[in-house]
Protein backbone atom coordinates (compact mmCIF):
# COMPACT_ATOMS: atom_id res chain seq x y z
CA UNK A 1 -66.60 136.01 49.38
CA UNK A 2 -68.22 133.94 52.07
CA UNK A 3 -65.75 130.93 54.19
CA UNK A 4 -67.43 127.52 53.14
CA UNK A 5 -67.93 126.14 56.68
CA UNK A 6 -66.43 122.54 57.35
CA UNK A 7 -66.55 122.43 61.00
CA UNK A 8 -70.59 123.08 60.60
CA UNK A 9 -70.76 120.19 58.05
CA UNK A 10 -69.21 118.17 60.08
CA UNK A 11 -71.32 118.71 63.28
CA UNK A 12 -74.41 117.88 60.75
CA UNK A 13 -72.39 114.24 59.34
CA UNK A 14 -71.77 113.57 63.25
CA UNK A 15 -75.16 113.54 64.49
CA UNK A 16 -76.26 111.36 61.74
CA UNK A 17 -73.68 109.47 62.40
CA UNK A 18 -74.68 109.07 66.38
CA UNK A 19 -77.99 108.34 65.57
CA UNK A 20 -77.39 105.49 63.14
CA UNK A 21 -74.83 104.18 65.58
CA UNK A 22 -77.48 104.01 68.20
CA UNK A 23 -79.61 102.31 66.16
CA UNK A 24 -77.15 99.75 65.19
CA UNK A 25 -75.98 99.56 69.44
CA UNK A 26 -79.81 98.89 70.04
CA UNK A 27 -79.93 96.14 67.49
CA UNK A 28 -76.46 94.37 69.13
CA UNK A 29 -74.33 95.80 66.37
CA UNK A 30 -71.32 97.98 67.62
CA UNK A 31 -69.85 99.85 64.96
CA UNK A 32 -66.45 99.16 65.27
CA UNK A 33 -63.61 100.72 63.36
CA UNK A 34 -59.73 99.57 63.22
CA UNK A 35 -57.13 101.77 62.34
CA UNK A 36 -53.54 100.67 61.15
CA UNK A 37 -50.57 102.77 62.41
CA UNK A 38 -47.48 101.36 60.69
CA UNK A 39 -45.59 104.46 61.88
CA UNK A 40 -44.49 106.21 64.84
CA UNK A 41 -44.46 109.71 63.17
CA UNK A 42 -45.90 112.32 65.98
CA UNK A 43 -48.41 113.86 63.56
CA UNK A 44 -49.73 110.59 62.56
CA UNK A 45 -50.50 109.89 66.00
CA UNK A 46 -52.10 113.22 66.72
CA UNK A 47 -54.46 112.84 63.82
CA UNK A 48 -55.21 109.31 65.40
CA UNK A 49 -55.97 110.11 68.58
CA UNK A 50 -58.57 112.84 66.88
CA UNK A 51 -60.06 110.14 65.07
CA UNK A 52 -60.58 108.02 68.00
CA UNK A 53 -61.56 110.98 69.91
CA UNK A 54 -64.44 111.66 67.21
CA UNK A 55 -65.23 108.33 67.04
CA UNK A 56 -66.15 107.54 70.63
CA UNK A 57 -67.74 110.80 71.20
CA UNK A 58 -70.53 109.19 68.32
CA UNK A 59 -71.02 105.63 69.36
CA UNK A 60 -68.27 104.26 67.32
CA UNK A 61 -65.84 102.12 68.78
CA UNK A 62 -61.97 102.55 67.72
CA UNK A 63 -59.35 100.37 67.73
CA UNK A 64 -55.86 101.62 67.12
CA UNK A 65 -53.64 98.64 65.98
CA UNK A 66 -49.63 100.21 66.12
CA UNK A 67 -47.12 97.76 64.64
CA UNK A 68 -43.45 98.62 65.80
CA UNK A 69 -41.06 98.86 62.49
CA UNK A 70 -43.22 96.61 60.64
CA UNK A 71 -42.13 95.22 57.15
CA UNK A 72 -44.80 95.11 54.44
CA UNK A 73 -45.43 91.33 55.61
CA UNK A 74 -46.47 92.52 58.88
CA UNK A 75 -48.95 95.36 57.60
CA UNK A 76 -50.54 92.70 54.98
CA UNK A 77 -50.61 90.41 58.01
CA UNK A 78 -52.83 92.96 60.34
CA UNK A 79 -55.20 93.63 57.37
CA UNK A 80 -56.22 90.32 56.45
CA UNK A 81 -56.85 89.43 60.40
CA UNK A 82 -58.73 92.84 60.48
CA UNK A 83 -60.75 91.85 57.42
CA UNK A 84 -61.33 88.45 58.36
CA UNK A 85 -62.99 89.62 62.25
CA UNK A 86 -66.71 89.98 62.02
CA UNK A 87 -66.33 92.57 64.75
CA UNK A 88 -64.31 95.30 62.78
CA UNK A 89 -66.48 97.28 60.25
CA UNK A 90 -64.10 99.36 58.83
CA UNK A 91 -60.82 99.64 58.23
CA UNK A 92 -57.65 102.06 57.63
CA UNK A 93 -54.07 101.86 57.08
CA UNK A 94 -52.19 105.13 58.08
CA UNK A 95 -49.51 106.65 56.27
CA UNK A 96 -46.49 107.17 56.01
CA UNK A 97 -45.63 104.01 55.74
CA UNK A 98 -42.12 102.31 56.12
CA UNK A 99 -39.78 102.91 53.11
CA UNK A 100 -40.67 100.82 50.27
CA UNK A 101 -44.09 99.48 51.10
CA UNK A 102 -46.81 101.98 49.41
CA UNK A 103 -50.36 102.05 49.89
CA UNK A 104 -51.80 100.26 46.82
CA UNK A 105 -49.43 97.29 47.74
CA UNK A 106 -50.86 96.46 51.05
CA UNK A 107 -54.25 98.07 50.46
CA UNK A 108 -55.18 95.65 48.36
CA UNK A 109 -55.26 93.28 51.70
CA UNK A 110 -58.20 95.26 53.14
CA UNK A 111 -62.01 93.55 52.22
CA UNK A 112 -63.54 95.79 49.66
CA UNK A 113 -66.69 96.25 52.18
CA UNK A 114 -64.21 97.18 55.24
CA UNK A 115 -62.30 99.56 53.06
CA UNK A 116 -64.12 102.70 54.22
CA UNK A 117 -60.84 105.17 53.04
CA UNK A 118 -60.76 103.70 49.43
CA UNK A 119 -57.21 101.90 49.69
CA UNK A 120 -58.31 99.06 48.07
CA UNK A 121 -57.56 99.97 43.99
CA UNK A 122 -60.94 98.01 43.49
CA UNK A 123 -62.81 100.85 45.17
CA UNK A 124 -61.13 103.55 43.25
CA UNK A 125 -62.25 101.47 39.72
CA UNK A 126 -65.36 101.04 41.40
CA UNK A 127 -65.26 105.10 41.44
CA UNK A 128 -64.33 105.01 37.48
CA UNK A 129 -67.26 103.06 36.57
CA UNK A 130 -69.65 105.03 38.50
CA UNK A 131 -70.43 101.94 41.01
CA UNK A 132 -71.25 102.21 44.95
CA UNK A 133 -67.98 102.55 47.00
CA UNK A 134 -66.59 104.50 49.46
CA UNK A 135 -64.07 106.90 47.91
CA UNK A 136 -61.10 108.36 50.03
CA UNK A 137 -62.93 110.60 52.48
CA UNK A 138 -60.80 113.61 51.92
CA UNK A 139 -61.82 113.58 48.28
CA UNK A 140 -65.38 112.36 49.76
CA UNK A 141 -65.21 115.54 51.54
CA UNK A 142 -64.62 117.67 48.59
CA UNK A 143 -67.71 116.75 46.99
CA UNK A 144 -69.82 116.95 50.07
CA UNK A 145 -68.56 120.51 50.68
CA UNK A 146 -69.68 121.34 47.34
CA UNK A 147 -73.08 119.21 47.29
CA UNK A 148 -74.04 121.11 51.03
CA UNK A 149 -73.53 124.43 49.20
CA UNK A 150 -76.15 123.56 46.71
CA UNK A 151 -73.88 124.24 43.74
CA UNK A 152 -75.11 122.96 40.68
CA UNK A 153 -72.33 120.49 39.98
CA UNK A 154 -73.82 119.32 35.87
CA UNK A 155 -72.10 120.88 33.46
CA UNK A 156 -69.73 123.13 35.68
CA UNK A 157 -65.75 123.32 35.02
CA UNK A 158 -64.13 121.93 37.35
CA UNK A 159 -60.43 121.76 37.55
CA UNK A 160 -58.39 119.74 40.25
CA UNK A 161 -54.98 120.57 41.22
CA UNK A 162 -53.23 117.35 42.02
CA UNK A 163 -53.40 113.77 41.06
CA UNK A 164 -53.05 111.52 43.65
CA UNK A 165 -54.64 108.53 44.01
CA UNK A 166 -55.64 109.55 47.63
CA UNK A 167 -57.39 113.14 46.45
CA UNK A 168 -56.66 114.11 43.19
CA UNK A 169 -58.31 111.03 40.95
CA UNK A 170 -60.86 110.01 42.72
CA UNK A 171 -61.90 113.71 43.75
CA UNK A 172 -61.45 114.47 39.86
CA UNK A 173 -64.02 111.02 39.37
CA UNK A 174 -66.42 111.72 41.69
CA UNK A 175 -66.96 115.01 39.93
CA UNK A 176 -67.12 113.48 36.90
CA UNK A 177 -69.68 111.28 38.38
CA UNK A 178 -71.71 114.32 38.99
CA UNK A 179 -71.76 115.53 35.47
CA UNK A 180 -68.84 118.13 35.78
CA UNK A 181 -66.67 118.96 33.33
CA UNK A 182 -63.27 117.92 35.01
CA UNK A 183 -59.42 118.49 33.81
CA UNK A 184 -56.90 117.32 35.94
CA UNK A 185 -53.65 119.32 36.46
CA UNK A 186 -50.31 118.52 37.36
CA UNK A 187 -46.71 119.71 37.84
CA UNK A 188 -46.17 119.03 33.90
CA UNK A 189 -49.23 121.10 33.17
CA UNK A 190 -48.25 123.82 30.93
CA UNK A 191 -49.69 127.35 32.03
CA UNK A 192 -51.14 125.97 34.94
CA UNK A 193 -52.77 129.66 36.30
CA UNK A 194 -54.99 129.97 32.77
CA UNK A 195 -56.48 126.60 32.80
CA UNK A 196 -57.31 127.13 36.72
CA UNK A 197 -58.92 130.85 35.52
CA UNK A 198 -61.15 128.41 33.63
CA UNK A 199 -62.78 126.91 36.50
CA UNK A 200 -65.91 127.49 38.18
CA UNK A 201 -64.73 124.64 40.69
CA UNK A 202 -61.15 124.92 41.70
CA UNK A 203 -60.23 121.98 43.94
CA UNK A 204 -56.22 122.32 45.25
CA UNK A 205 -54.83 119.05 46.19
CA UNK A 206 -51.41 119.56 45.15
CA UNK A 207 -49.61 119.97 48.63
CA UNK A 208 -47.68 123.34 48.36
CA UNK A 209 -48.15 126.13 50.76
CA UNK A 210 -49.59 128.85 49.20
CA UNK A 211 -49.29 127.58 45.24
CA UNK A 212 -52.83 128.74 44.39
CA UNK A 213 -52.89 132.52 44.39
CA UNK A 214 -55.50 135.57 42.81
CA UNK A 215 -53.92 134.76 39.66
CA UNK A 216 -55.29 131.10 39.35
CA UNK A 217 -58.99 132.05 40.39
CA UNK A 218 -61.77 133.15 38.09
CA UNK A 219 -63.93 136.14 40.18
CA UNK A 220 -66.61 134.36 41.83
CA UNK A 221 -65.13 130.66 41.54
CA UNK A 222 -65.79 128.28 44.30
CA UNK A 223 -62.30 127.17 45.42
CA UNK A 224 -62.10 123.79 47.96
CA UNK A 225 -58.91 123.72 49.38
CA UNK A 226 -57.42 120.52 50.25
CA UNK A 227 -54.00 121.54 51.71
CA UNK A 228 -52.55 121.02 55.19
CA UNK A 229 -49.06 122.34 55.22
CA UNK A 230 -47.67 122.34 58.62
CA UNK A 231 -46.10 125.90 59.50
CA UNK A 232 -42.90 126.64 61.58
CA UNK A 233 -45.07 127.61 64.59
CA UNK A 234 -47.07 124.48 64.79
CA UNK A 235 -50.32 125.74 62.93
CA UNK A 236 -51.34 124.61 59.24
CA UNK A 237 -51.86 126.74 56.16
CA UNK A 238 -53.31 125.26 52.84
CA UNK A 239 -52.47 125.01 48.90
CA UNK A 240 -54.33 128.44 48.44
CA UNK A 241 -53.30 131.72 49.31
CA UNK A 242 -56.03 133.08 51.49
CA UNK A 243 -56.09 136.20 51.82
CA UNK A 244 -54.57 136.68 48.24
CA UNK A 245 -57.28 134.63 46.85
CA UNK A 246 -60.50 135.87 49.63
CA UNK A 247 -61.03 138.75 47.29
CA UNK A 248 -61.43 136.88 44.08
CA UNK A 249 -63.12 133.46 45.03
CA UNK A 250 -67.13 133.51 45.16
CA UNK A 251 -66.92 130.55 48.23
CA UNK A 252 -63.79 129.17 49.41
CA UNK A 253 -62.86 126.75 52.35
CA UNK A 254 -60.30 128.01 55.30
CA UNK A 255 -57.29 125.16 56.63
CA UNK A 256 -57.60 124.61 59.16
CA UNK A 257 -61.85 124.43 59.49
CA UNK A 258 -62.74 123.72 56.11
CA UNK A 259 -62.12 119.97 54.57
CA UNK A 260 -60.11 118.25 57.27
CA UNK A 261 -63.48 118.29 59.38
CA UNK A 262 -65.10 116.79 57.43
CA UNK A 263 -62.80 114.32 56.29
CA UNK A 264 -63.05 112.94 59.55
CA UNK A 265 -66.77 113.14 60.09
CA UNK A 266 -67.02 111.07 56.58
CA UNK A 267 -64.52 108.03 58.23
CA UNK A 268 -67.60 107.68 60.98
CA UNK A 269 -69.89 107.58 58.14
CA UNK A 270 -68.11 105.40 56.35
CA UNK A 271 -67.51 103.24 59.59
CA UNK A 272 -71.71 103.08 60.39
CA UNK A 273 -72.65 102.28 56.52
CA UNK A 274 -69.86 99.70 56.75
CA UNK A 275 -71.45 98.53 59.83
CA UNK A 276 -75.19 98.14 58.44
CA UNK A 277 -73.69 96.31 55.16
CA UNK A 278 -72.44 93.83 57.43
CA UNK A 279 -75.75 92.60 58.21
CA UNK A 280 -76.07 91.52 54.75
CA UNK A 281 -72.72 90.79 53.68
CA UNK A 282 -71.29 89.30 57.14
C-alpha cells in the first residue's frame, strides 16, 4: 500500500497558484477572496485563519467578513454586497450556520462566477450536465487526488460513501463526468460492506470515525478518504480505519495530510480562475 500524498499536491496547486496570482498583480488585478463567517464556532475560525494564512502566503488577498448572531437576512445581505464588489473574486460562506438557515438557502445569493466552493445549486446542476463550474473543492479535491495518481478513471467502479450535497453528489458527478461507473451509498444502503468490496475507487464521505474498515475494501482498491473527525486529544482521524484498511487498499489517503490539503490549495485556485474570468465577465 503506498499513502496518496495531499500535502505534496498541494505544494504543486500552490505554486501555480502564486504564479498566476503574480501575473494577475502585474496586470493591476489582485485576486481577492471573501470569506463569510456566520459563526463563532472555534474550529471554524481555526480553519479560517489557515485559509487566510494560505492565501496570503500565494498572492491572494483574504478578507474575512464575521457577522455577530446573524439571521439568514443578514448572511443574504453580505453575499449580495460581496457579489456585487468588482474587487472580490471569490466567495465563501462558512458553516455551521445559525439554526434554521442552511446553505442552499443563502447560497443561492452568491454570483455563479464568485461561487468558487459550489454553494450556489446552479453550480452543482452545472456539475450534472457536465458544464464548466467550480465544484465544492473538497469533492474537487477527490478527483484531483485521483487524476495526480494517473488512475485511469473510464470505466472504473467507483463507489462514494455519503451523499451530501457538499462531497458526496457532486464528488459522485464529477466521477461520472470522468466516465466512472459511480453508485452512491447511504445509511439506507442495504449491505453496505459488499457493494464497497465492489469498488476499485472507494471515496468515504460519510462522517463517522472509523466506519470504513478491511471488510469494505477490495485488495488493491484506491480508497480517498474524506473524513475529519475531531478526536478527544485535539487531533483528527478519518471515515476509514487506517491501519485496519493499510493492508488491503492498493493507494489510500492519510487525515490529516491527505484531502484537507488540498481542499484548501483548490479554494486559491478557484479564487485566481475566478479572478482571470473577471476580466471578461466584470
Amino acid at each position: 500500500m503506498s499513502d496518496i500524498d495531499g500535502r505534496a499536491v498541494a505544494k504543486a496547486i500552490r505554486a501555480d497558484v502564486a504564479a498566476a496570482a503574480a501575473k494577475l498583480r502585474a496586470e493591476g488585478t489582485a485576486p481577492t477572496l471573501a470569506v463569510v463567517v456566520p459563526t463563532d464556532d472555534e474550529g471554524t475560525a481555526w480553519y479560517v485563519r489557515s485559509i487566510k494564512k494560505a492565501a496570503e502566503k500565494e498572492g491572494v488577498d483574504c478578507r474575512i467578513e464575521q457577522l455577530d448572531a446573524p439571521g439568514k437576512g443578514e448572511i443574504i445581505a453580505k453575499l449580495q454586497e460581496l457579489s456585487a464588489d468588482p474587487d472580490v473574486h471569490g466567495i465563501i460562506c462558512q458553516t455551521p450556520l445559525p439554526e434554521g438557515v442552511t446553505l442552499p438557502e443563502v447560497g443561492w445569493y452568491i454570483s455563479p462566477f464568485k461561487d468558487i466552493d459550489g454553494a450556489n445549486s446552479e453550480g452543482l446542476g452545472r456539475l450534472a450536465q457536465g458544464r464548466r463550474t467550480w465544484a465544492p473543492a473538497t469533492a474537487a479535491a477527490v478527483l484531483e487526488l485521483l487524476k495526480r495518481e494517473d488512475l485511469e478513471l473510464s470505466g472504473a467502479r467507483a463507489v462514494v460513501v455519503g451523499r451530501s450535497t457538499v462531497v458526496g453528489k457532486p464528488a459522485a458527478l464529477l466521477l461520472l463526468n470522468e466516465s466512472a461507473t459511480v453508485t452512491v451509498c447511504h445509511s439506507r444502503t442495504k449491505d453496505l460492506a459488499a457493494v464497497c468490496r465492489e469498488a476499485d475507487i472507494l471515496v468515504a464521505a460519510v462522517g463517522r470515525a472509523g466506519m470504513i474498515g478491511a471488510d469494505f475494501v477490495k485488495p488493491g482498491a484506491t480508497v480517498i478518504d474524506v473524513g475529519t473527525n475531531p478526536t478527544d486529544d485535539g487531533g483528527l482521524v478519518g471515515d476509514v480505519d487506517y491501519a485496519a484498511v493499510a493492508p488491503v487498499a492498493g493507494r489510500l489517503t492519510p487525515v490529516p495530510g491527505g484531502v484537507g490539503p488540498v481542499t484548501t490549495a483548490l479554494l486559491l485556485r478557484h479564487t485566481v480562475e475566478a479572478a482571470e474570468l473577471s476580466k471578461t465577465h466584470p
